[in-house]
N, C-alpha and C. Protein backbone atom coordinates (compact mmCIF):
# COMPACT_ATOMS: atom_id res chain seq x y z
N UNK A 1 -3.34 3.79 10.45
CA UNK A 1 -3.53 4.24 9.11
C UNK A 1 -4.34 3.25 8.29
N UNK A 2 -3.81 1.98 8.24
CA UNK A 2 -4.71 0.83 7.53
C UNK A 2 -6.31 1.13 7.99
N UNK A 3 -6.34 0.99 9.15
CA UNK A 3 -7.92 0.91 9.51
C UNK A 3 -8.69 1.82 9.31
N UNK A 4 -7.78 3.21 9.27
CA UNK A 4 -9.09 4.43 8.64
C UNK A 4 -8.94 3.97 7.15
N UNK A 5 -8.24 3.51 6.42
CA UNK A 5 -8.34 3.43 4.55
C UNK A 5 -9.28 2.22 4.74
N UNK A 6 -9.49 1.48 5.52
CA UNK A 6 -10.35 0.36 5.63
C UNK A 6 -11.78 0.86 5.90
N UNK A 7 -11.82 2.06 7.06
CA UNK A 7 -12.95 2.48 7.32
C UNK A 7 -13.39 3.87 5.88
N UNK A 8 -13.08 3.78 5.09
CA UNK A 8 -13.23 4.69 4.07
C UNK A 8 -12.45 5.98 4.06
N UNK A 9 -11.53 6.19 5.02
CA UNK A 9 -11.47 7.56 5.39
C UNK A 9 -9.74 7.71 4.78
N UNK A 10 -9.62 7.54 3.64
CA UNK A 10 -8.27 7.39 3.01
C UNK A 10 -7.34 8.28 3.20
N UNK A 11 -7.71 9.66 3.09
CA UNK A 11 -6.80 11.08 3.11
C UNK A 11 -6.72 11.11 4.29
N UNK A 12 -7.23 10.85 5.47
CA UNK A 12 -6.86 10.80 6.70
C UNK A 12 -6.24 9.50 7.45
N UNK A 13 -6.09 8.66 6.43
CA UNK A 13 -4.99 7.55 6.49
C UNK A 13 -3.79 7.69 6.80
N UNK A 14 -2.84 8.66 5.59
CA UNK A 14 -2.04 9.45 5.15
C UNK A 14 -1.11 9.48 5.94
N UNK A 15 -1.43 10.63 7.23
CA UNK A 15 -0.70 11.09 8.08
C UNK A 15 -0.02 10.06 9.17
N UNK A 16 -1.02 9.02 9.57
CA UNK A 16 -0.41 7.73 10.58
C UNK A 16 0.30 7.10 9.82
N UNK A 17 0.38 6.74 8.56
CA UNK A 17 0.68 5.81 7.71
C UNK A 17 2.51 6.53 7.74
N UNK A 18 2.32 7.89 7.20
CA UNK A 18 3.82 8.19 7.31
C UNK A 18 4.66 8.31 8.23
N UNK A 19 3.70 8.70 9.81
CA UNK A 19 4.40 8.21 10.77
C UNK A 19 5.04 6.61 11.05
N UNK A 20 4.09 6.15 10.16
CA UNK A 20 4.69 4.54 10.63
C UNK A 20 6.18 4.68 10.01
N UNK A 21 6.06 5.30 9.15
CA UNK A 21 7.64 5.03 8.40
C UNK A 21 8.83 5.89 9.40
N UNK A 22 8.24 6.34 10.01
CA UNK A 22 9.73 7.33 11.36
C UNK A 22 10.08 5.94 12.24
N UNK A 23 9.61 5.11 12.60
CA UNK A 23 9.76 4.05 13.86
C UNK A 23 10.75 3.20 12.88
N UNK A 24 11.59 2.70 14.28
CA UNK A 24 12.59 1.40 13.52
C UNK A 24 11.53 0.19 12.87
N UNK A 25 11.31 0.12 11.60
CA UNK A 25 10.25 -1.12 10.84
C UNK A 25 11.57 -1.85 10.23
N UNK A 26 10.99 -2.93 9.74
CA UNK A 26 11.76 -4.07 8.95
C UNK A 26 11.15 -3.25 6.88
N UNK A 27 12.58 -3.55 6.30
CA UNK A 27 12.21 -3.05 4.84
C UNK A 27 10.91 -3.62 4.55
N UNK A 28 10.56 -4.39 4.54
CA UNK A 28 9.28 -5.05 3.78
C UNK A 28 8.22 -4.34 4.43
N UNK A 29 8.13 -3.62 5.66
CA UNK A 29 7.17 -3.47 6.33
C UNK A 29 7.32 -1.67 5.75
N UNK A 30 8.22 -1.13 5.51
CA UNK A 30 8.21 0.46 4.96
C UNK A 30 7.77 0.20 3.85
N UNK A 31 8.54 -0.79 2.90
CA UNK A 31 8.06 -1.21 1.55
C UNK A 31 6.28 -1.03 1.43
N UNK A 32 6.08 -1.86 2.24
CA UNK A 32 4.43 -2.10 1.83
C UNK A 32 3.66 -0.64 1.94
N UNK A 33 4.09 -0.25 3.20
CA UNK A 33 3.35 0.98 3.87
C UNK A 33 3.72 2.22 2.40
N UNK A 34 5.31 2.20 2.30
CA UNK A 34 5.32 3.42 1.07
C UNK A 34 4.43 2.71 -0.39
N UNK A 35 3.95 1.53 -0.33
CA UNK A 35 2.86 1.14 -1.99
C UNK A 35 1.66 1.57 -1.45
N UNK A 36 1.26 1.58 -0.22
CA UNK A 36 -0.30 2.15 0.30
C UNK A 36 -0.40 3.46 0.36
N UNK A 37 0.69 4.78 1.01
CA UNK A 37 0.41 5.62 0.47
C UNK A 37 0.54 6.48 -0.82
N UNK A 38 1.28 5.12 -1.81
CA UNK A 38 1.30 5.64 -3.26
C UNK A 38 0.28 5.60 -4.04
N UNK A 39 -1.09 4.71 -2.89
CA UNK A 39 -1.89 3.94 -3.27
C UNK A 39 -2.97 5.10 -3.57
N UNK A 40 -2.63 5.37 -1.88
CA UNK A 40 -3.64 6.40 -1.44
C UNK A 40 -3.77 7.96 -1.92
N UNK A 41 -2.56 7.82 -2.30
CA UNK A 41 -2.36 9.24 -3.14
C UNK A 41 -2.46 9.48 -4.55
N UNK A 42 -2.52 8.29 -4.98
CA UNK A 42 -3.12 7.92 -6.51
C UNK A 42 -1.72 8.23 -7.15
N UNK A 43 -0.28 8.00 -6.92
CA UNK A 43 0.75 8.17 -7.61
C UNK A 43 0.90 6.55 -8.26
N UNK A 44 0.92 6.92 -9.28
CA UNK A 44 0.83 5.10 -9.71
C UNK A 44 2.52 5.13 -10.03
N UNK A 45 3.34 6.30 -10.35
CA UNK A 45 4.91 5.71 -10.63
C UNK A 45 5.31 5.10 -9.62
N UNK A 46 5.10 5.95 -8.16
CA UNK A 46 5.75 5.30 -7.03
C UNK A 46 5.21 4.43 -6.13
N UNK A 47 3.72 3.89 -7.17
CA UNK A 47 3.04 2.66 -6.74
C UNK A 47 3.92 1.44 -7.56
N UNK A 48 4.30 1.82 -8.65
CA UNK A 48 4.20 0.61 -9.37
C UNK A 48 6.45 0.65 -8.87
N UNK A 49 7.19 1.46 -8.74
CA UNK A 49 8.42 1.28 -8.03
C UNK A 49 8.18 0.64 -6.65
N UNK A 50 7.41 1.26 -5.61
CA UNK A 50 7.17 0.38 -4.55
C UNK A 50 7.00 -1.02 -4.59
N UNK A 51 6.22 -1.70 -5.47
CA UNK A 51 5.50 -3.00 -5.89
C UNK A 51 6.51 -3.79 -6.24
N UNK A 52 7.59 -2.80 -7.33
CA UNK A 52 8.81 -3.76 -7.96
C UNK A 52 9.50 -3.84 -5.98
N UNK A 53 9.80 -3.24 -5.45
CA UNK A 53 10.99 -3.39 -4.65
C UNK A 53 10.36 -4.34 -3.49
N UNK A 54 9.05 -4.24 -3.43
CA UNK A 54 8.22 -5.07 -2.70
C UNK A 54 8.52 -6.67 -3.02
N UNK A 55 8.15 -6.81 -4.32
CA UNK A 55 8.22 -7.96 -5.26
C UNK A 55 9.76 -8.77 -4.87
N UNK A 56 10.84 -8.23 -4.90
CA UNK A 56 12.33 -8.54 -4.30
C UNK A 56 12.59 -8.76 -3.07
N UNK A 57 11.92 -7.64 -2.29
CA UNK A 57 11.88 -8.34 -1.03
C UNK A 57 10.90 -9.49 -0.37
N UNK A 58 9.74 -9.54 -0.85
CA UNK A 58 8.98 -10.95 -0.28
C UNK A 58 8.21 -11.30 -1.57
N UNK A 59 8.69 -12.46 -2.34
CA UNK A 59 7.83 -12.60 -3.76
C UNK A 59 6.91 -13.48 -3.28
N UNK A 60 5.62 -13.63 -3.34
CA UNK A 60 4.88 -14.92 -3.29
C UNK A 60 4.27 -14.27 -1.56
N UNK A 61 4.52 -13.19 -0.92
CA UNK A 61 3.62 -12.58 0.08
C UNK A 61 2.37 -11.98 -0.19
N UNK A 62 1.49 -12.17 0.98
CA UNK A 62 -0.27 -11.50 0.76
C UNK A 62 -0.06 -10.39 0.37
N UNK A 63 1.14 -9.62 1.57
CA UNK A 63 0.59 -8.51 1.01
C UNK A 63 1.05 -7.74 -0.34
N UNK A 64 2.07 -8.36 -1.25
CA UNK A 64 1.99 -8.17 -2.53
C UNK A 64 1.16 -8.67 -3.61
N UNK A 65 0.07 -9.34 -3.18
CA UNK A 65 -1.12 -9.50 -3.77
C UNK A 65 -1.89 -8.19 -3.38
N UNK A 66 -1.88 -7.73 -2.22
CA UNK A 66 -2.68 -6.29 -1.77
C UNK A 66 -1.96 -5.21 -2.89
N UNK A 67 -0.86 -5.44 -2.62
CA UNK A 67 -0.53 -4.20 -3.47
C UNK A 67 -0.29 -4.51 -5.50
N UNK A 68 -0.72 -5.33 -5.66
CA UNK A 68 -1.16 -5.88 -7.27
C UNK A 68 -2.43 -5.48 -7.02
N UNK A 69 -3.15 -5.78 -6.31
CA UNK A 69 -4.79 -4.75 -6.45
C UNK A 69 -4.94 -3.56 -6.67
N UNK A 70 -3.72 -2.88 -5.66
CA UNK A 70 -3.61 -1.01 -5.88
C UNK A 70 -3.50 -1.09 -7.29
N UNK A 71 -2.36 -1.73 -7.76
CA UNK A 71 -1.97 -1.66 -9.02
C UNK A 71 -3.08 -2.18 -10.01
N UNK A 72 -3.62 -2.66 -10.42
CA UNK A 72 -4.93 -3.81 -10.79
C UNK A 72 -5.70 -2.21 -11.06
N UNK A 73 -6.40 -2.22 -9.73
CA UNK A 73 -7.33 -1.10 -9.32
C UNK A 73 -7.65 0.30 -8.86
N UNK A 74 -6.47 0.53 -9.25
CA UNK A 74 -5.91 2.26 -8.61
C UNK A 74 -7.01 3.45 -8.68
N UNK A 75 -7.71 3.35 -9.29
CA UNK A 75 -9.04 4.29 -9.06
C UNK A 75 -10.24 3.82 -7.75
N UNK A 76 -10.06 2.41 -7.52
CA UNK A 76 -10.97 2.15 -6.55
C UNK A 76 -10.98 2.63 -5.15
N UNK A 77 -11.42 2.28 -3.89
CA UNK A 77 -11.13 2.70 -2.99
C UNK A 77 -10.41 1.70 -2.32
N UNK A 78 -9.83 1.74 -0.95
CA UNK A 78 -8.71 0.82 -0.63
C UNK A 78 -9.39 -0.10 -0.16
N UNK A 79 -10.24 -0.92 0.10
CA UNK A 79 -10.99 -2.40 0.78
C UNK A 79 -11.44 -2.89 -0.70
N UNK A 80 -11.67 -2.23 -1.45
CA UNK A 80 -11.90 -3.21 -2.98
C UNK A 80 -10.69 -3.16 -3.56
N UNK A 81 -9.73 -2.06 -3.59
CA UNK A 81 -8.46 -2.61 -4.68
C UNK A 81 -7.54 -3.35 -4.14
N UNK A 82 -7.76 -3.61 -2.13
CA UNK A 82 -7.06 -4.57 -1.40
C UNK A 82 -7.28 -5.82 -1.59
N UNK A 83 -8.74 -5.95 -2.46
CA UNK A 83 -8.74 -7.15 -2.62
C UNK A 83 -9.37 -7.42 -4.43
N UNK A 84 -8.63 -6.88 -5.09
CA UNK A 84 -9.17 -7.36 -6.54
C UNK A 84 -7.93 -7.91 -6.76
N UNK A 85 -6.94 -8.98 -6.84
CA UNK A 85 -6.14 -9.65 -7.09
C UNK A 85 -5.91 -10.77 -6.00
N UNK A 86 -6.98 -10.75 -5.45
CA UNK A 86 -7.22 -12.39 -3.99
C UNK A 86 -7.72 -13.31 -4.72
């Protein structure tokens, strides 16, 4: 899922991305994945709830700097709003 939103192809991100969330993951790792497709779906409430619960579980992690960019940049596409808060 990351690598097609990387390769531009966001809405077809989507579908791998939610599969990731069926497999046994660690919270931080559903955490992140449910702020990318809140990202990707342009829901900013359950971007900016993801981000808080993100924020509790790993404060001071990259990839809650990735997801302060969604937040930052939520109209952009995902390789620039992954990185407008680096």
């Amino acid at each position: 899922g990351q690598a097609l939103a990387m390769a531009g192809r966001e809405q077809e991100a989507i579908a791998p991305l939610e599969q990731a969330l069926d497999s046994e993951v660690t919270a931080e790792w559903a955490t992140y994945v449910r702020a990318t497709l809140a990202f990707l779906r342009r829901d900013g409430p359950a971007l900016q709830a993801a981000r808080a619960s993100y924020a509790a579980l790993a404060p001071g992690s990259m990839r809650l700097r990735i997801i302060d960019g969604f937040v930052a940049c939520p109209t952009e596409p995902y390789m620039k709003a992954a990185h407008c808060k680096m």
